[in-house]
N, C-alpha and C. Protein backbone atom coordinates (compact mmCIF):
# COMPACT_ATOMS: atom_id res chain seq x y z
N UNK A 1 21.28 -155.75 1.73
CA UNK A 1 20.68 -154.71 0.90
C UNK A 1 21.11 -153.35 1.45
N UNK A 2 21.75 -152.26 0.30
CA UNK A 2 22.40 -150.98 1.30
C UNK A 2 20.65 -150.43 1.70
N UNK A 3 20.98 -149.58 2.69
CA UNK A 3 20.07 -148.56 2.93
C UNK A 3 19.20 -147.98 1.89
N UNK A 4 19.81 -147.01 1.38
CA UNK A 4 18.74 -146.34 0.07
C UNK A 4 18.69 -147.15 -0.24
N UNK A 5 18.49 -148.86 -0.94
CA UNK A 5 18.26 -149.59 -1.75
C UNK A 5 16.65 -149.81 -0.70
N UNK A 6 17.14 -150.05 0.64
CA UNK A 6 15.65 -150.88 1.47
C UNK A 6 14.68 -149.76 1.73
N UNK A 7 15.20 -148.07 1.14
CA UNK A 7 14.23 -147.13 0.85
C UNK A 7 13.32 -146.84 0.45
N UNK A 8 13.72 -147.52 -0.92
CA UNK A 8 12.64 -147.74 -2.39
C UNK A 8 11.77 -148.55 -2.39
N UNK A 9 11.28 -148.61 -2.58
CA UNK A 9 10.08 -149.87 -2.76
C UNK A 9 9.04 -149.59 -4.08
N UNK A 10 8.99 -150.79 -4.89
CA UNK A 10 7.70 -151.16 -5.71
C UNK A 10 6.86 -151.25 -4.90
N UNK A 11 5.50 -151.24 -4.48
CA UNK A 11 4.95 -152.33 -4.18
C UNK A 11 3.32 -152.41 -5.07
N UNK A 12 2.98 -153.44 -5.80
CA UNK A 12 1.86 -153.85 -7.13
C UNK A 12 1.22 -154.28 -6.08
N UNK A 13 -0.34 -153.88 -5.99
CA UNK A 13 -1.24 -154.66 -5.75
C UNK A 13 -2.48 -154.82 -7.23
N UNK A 14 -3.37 -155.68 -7.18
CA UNK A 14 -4.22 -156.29 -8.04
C UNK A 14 -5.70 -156.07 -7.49
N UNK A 15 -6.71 -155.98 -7.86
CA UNK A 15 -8.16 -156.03 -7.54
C UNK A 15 -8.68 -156.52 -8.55
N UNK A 16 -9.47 -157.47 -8.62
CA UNK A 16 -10.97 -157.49 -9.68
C UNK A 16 -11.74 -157.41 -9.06
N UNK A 17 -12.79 -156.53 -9.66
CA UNK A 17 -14.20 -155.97 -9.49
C UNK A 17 -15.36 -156.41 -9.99
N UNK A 18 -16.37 -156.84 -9.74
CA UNK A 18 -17.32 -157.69 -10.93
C UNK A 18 -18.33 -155.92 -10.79
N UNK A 19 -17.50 -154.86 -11.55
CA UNK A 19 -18.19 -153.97 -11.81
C UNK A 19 -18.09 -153.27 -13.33
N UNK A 20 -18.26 -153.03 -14.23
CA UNK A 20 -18.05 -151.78 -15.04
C UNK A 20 -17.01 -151.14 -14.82
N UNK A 21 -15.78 -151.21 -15.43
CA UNK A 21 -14.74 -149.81 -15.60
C UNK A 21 -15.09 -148.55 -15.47
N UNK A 22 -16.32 -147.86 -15.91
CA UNK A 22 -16.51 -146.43 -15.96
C UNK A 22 -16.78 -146.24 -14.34
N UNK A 23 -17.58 -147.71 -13.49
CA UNK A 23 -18.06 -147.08 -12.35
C UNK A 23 -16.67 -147.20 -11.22
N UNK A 24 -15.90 -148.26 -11.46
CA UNK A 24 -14.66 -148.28 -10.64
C UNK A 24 -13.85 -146.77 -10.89
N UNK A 25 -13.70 -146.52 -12.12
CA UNK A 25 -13.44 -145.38 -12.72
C UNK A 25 -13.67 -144.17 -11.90
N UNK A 26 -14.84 -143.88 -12.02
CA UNK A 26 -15.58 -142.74 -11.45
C UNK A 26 -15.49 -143.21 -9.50
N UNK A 27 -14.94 -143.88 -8.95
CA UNK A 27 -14.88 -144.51 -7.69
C UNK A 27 -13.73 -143.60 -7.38
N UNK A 28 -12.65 -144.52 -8.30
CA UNK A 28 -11.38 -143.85 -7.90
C UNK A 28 -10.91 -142.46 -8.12
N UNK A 29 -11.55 -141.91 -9.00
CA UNK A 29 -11.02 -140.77 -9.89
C UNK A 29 -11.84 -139.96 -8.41
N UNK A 30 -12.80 -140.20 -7.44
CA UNK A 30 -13.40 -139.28 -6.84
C UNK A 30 -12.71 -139.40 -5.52
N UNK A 31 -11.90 -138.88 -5.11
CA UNK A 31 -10.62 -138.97 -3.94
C UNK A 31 -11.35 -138.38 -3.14
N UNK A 32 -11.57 -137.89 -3.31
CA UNK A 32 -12.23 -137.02 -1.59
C UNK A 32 -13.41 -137.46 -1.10
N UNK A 33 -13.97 -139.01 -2.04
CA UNK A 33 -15.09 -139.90 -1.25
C UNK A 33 -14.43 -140.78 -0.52
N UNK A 34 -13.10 -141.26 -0.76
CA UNK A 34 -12.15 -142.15 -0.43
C UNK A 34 -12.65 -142.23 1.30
N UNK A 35 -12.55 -141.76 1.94
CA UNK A 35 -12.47 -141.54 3.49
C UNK A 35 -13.95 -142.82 3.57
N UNK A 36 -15.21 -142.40 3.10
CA UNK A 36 -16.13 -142.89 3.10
C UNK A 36 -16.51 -144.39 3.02
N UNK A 37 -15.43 -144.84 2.16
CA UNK A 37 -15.14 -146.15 1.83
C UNK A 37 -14.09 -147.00 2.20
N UNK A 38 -12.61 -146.48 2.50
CA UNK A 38 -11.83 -146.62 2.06
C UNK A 38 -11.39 -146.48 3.92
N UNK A 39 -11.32 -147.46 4.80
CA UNK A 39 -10.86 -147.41 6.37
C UNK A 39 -9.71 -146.87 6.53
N UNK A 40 -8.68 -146.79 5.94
CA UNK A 40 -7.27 -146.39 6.55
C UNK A 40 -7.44 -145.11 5.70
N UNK A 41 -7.84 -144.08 4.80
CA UNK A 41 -8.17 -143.07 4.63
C UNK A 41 -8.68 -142.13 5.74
N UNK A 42 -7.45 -141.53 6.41
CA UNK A 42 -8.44 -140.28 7.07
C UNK A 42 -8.74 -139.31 6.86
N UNK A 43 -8.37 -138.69 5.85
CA UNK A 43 -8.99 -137.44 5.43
C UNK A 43 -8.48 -136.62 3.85
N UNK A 44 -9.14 -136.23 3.42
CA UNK A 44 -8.37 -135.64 1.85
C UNK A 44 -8.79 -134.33 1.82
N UNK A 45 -7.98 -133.51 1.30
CA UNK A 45 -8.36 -132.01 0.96
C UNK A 45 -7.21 -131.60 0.00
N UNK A 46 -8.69 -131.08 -1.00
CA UNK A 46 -8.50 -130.56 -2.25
C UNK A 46 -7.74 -129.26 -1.90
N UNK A 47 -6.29 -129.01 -2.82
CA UNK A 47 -5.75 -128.07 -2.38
C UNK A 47 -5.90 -127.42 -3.85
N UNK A 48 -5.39 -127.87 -4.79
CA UNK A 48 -5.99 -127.23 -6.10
C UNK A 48 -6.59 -128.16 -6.80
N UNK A 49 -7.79 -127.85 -7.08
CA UNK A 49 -8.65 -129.05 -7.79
C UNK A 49 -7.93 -129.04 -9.66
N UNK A 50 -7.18 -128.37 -10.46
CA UNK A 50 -6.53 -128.87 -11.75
C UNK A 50 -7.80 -128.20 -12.42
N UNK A 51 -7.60 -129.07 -13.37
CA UNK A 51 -8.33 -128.60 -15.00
C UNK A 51 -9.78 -129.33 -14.39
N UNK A 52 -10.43 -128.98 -15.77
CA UNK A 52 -12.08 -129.83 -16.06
C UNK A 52 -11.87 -131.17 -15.44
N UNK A 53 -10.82 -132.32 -16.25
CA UNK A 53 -10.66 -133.30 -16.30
C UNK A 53 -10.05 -133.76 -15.35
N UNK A 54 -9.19 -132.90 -14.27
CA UNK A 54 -8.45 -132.94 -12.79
C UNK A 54 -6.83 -133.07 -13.41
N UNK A 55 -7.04 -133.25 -14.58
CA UNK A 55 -5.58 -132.98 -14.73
C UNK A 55 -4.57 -132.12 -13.98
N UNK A 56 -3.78 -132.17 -13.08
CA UNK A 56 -3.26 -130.77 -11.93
C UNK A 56 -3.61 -130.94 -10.91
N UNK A 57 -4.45 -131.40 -10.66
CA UNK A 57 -5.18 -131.25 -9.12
C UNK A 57 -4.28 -131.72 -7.94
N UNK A 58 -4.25 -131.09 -7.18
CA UNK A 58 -3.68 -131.44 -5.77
C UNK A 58 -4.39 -131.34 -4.11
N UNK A 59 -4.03 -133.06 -4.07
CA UNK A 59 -4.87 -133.34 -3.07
C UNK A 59 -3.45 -133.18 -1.55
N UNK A 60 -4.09 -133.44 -0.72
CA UNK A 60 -3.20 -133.79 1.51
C UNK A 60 -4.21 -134.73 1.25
N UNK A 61 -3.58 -135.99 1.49
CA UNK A 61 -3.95 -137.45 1.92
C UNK A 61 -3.33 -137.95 3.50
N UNK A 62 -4.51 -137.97 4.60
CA UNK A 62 -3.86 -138.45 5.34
C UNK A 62 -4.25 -139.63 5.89
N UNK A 63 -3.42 -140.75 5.89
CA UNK A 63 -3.45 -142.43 6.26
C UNK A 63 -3.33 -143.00 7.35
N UNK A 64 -4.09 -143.75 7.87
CA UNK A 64 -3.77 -144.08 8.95
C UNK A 64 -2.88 -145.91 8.34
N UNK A 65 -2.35 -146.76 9.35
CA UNK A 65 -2.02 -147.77 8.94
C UNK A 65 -2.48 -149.31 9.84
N UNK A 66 -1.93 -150.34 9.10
CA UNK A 66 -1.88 -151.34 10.18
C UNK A 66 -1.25 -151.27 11.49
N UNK A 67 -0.15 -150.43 11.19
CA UNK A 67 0.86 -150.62 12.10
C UNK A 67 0.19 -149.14 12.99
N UNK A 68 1.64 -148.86 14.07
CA UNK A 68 0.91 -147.67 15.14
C UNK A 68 1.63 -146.36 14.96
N UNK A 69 1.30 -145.82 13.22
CA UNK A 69 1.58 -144.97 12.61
C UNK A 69 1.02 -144.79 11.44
N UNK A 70 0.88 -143.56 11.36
CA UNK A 70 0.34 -142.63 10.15
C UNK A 70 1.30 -142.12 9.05
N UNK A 71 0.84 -141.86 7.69
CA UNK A 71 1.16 -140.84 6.98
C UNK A 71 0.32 -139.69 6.23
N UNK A 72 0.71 -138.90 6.09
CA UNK A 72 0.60 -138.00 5.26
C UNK A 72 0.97 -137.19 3.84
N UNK A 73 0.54 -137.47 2.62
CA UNK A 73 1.39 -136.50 1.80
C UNK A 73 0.45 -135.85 0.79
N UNK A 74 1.15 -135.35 -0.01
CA UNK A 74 0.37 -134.53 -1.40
C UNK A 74 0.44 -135.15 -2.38
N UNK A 75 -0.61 -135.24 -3.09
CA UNK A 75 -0.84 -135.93 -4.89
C UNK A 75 -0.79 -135.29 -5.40
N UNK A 76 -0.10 -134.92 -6.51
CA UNK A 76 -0.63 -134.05 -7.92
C UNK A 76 -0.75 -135.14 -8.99
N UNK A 77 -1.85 -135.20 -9.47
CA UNK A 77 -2.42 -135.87 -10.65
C UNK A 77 -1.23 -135.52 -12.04
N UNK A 78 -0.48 -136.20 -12.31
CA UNK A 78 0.20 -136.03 -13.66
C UNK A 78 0.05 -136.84 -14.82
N UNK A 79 -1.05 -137.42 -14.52
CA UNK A 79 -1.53 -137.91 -15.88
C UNK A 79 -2.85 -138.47 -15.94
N UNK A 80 -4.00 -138.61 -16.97
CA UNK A 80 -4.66 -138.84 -16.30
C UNK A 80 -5.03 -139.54 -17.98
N UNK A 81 -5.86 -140.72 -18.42
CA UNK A 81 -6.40 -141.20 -19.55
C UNK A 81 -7.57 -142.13 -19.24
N UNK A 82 -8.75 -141.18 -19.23
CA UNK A 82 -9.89 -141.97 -18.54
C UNK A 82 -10.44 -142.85 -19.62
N UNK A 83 -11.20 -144.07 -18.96
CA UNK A 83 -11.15 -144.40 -17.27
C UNK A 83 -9.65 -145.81 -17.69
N UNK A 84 -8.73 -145.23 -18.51
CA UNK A 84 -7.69 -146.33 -17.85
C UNK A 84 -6.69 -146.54 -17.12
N UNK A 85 -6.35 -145.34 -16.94
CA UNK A 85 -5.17 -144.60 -16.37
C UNK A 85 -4.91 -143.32 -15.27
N UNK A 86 -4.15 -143.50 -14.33
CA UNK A 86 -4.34 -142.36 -13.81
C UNK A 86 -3.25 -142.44 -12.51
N UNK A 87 -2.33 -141.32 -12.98
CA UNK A 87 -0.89 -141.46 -12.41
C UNK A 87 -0.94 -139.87 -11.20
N UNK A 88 -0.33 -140.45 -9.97
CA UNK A 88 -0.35 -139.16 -9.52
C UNK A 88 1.06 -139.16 -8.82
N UNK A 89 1.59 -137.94 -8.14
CA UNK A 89 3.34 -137.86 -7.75
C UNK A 89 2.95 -137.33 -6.03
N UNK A 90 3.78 -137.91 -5.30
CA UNK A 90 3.40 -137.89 -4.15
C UNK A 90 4.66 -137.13 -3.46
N UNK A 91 4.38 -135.84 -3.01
CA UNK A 91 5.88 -135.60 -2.02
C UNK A 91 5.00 -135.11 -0.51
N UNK A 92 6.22 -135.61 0.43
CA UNK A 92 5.83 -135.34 1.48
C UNK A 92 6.88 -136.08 2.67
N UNK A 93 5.75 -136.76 3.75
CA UNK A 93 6.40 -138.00 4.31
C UNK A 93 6.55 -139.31 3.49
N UNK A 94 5.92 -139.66 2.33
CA UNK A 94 6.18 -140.41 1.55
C UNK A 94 6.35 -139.53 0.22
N UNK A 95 7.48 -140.28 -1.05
CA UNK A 95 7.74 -139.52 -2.21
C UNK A 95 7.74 -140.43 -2.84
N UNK A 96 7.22 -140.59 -3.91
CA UNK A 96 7.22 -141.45 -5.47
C UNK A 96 5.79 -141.03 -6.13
N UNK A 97 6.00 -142.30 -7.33
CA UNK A 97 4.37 -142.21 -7.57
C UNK A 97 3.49 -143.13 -7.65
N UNK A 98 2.19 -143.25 -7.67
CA UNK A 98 0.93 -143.94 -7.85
C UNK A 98 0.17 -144.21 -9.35
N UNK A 99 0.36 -145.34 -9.63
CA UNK A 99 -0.66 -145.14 -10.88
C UNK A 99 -1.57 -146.75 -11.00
N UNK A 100 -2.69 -145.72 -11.01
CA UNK A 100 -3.83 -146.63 -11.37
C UNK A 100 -4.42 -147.16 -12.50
N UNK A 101 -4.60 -148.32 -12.72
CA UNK A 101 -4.37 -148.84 -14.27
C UNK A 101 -5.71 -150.26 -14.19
N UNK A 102 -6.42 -149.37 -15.18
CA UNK A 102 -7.83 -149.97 -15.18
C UNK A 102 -8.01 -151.14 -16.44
N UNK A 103 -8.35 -152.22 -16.35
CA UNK A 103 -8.93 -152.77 -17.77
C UNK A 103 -9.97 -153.64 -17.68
N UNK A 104 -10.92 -153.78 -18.54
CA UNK A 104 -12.08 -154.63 -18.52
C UNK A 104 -11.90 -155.67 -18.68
N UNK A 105 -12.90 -156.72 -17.99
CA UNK A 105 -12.50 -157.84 -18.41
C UNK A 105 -14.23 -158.48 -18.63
N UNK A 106 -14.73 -158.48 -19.82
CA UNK A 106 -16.14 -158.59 -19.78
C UNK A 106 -16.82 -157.45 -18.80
N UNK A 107 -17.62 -157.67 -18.02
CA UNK A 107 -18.64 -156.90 -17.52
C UNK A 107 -17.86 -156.44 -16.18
N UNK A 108 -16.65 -157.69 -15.67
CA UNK A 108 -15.76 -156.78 -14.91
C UNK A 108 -14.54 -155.93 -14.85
N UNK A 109 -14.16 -155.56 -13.67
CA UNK A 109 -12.91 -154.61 -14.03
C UNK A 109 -11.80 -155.00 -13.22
N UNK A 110 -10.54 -154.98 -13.88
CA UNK A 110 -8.61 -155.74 -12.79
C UNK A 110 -8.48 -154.48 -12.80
N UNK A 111 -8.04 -154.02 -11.64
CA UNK A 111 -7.41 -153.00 -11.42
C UNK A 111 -6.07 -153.13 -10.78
N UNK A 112 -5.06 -152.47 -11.43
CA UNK A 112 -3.74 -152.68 -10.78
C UNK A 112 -3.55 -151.05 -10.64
N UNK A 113 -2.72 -151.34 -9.20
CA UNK A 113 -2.54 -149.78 -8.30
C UNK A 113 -0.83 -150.38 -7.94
N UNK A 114 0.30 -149.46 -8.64
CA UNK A 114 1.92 -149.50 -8.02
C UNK A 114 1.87 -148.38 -7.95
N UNK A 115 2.55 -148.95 -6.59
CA UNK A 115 3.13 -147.73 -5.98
C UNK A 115 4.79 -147.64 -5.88
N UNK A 116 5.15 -147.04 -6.46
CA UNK A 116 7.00 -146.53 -6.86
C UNK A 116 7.39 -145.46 -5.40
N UNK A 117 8.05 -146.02 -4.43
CA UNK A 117 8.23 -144.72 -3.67
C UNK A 117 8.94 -144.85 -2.54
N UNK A 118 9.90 -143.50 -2.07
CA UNK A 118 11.07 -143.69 -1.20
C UNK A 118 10.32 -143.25 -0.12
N UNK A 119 10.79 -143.88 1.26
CA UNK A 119 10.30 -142.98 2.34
C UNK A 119 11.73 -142.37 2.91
N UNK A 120 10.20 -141.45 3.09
CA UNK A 120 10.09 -139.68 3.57
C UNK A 120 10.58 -139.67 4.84
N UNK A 121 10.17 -140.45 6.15
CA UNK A 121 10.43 -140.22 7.38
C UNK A 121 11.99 -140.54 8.07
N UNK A 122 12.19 -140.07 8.50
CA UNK A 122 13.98 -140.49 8.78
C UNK A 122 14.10 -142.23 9.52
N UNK A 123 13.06 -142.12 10.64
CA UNK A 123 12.50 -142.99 11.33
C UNK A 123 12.54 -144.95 9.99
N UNK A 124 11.69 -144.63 9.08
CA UNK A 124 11.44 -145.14 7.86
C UNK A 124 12.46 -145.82 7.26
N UNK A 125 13.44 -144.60 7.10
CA UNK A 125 14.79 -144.75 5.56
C UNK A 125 15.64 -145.98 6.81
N UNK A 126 15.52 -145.43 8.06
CA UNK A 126 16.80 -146.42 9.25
C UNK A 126 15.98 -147.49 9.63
N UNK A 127 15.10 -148.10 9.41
CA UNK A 127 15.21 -149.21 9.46
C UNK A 127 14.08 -150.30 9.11
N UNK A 128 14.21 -149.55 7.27
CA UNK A 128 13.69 -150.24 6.41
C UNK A 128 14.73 -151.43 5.94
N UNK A 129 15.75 -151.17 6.05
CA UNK A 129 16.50 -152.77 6.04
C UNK A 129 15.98 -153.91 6.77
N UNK A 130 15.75 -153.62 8.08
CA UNK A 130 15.24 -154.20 9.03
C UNK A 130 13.43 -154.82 8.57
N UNK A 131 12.89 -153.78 8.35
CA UNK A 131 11.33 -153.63 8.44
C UNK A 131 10.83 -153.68 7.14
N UNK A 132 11.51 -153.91 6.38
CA UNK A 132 10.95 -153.91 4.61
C UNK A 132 9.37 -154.59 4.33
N UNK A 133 9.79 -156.34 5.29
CA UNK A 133 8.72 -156.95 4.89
C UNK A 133 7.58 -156.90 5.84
N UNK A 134 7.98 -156.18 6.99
CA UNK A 134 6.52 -155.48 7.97
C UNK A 134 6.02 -154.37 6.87
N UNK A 135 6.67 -153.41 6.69
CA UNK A 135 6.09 -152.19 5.50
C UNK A 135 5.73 -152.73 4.28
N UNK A 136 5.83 -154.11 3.89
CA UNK A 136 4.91 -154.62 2.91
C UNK A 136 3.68 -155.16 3.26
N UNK A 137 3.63 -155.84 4.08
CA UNK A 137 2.81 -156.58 4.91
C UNK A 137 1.51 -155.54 4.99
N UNK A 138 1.96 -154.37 5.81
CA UNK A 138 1.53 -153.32 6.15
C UNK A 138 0.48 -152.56 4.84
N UNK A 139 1.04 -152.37 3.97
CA UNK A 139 0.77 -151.74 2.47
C UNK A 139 -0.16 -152.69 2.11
N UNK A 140 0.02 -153.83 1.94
CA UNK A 140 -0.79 -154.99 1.34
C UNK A 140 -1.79 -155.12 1.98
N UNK A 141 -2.43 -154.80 3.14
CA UNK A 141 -3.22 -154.82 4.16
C UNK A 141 -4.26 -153.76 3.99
N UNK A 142 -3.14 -152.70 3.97
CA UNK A 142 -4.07 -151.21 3.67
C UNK A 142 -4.97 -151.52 2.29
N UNK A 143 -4.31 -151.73 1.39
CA UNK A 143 -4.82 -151.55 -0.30
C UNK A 143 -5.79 -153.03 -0.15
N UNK A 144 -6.10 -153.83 0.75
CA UNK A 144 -7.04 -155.11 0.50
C UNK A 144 -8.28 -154.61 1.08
N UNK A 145 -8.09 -153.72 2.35
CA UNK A 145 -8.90 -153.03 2.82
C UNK A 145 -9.90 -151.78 2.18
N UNK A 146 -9.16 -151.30 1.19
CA UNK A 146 -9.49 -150.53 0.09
C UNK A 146 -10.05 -151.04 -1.06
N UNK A 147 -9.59 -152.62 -1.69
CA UNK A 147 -10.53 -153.06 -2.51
C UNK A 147 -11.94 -153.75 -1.72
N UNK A 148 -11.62 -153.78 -0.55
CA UNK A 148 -13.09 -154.54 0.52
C UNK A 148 -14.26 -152.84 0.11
N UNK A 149 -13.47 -152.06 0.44
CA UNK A 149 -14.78 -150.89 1.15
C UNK A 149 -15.11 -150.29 -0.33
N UNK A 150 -13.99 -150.64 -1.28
CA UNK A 150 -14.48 -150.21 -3.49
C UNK A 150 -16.03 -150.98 -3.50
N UNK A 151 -15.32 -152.24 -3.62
CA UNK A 151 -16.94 -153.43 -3.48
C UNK A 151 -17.74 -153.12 -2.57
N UNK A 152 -18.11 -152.44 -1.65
CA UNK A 152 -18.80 -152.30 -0.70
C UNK A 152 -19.50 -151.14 -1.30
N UNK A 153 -18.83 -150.18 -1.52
CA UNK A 153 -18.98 -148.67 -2.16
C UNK A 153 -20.32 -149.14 -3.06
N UNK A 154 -19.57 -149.72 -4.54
CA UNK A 154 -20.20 -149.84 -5.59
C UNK A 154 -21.38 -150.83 -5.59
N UNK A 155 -21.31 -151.81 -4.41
CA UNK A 155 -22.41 -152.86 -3.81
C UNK A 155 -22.10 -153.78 -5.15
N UNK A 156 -20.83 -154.18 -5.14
CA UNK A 156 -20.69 -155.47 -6.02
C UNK A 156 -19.78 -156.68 -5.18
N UNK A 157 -19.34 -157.60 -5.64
CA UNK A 157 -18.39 -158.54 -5.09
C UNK A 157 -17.06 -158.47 -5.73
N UNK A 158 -16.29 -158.42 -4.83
CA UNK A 158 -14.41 -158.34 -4.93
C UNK A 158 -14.65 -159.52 -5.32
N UNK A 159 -14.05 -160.06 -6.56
CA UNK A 159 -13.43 -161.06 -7.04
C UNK A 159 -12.22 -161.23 -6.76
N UNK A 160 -11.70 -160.79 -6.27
CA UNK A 160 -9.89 -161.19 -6.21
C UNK A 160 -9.41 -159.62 -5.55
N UNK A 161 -8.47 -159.42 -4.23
CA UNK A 161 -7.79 -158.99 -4.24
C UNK A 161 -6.63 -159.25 -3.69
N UNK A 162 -5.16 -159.02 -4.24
CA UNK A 162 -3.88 -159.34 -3.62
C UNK A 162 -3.07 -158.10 -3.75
C-alpha cells in the first residue's frame, strides 16, 4: 500500500441505543458535554459557537487515546439536518470529516459515526503503512468507549456497539 494511500483512512463505526433519536440527538449535537461522558474526550472549547441551529460553529477537541498519544483538532459543523444528520470538517493534527447519521428504529436509535480522514502528524503519515491496523484498533476502542459513556449519559442500554 503506497504511503498517502496508508494516510487515509475510512473508519465506520455503528451504535444502537435503546433511546429516542431526539435524546441521542440532543447528546451528540451537545459537544462540549462530551468530556463528561465520553473518557478519551479531554476537553472542548467553543471557538465560534455558528448560527441558532450551530450551523458554523467551531469547536478545539482534544483526545486522548488507547495508545500513548493524543490528538487535537478543530470542527466546523458544515452541515447539520436535525436530529439525522450532522457533518463536521476537521483540520489540524488530524484532517477530514465526521458525520453523524442518526435513524430510528422503533423506540430505539443506530447511530453510524465515519470518519473520512488523513493524518496530520508527520510521525502518523511514516508509519501508517506499518501501524494502520493498531490506528484502527485504536479508533474502534475510542468510539466503543463513547457509545459505553452515550448509554451511561442517557441511563439506557447499548444495544450493539462495533
Amino acid at each position: 500500500m503506497p504511503a498517502a494511500e496508508a494516510a487515509q483512512f475510512q473508519l465506520v463505526s455503528d451504535w444502537h441505543l435503546d433511546a429516542p433519536i431526539e435524546r441521542v440527538w440532543d447528546a451528540l449535537k451537545a459537544t462540549e458535554e462530551w468530556p463528561s461522558w465520553w473518557p478519551y474526550v479531554k476537553s472542548v472549547q467553543e471557538l465560534d459557537p455558528g448560527d441558532a441551529d450551530g450551523m458554523g460553529a467551531v469547536r478545539h477537541i482534544a483526545w486522548s487515546s488507547r495508545l500513548p498519544y493524543g490528538v487535537a483538532f478543530d470542527v466546523k459543523v458544515v452541515q447539520m439536518q436535525r436530529p439525522r444528520r450532522m457533518q463536521g470538517r476537521a483540520t489540524g493534527q488530524l484532517q477530514g470529516t465526521g458525520t453523524w447519521e442518526l435513524v430510528p428504529d422503533g423506540q430505539t436509535t443506530r447511530v453510524r459515526y465515519t470518519w473520512c480522514v488523513d493524518l496530520g502528524s508527520r510521525w502518523m503519515r511514516l508509519t501508517a503503512p506499518l501501524l494502520a491496523p493498531v490506528f484502527r484498533w485504536n479508533h474502534n476502542g475510542v468510539m466503543k468507549a463513547g457509545a459505553q459513556g452515550l448509554a451511561r449519559q442517557l441511563g439506557v442500554r447499548l444495544l450493539d456497539a462495533r
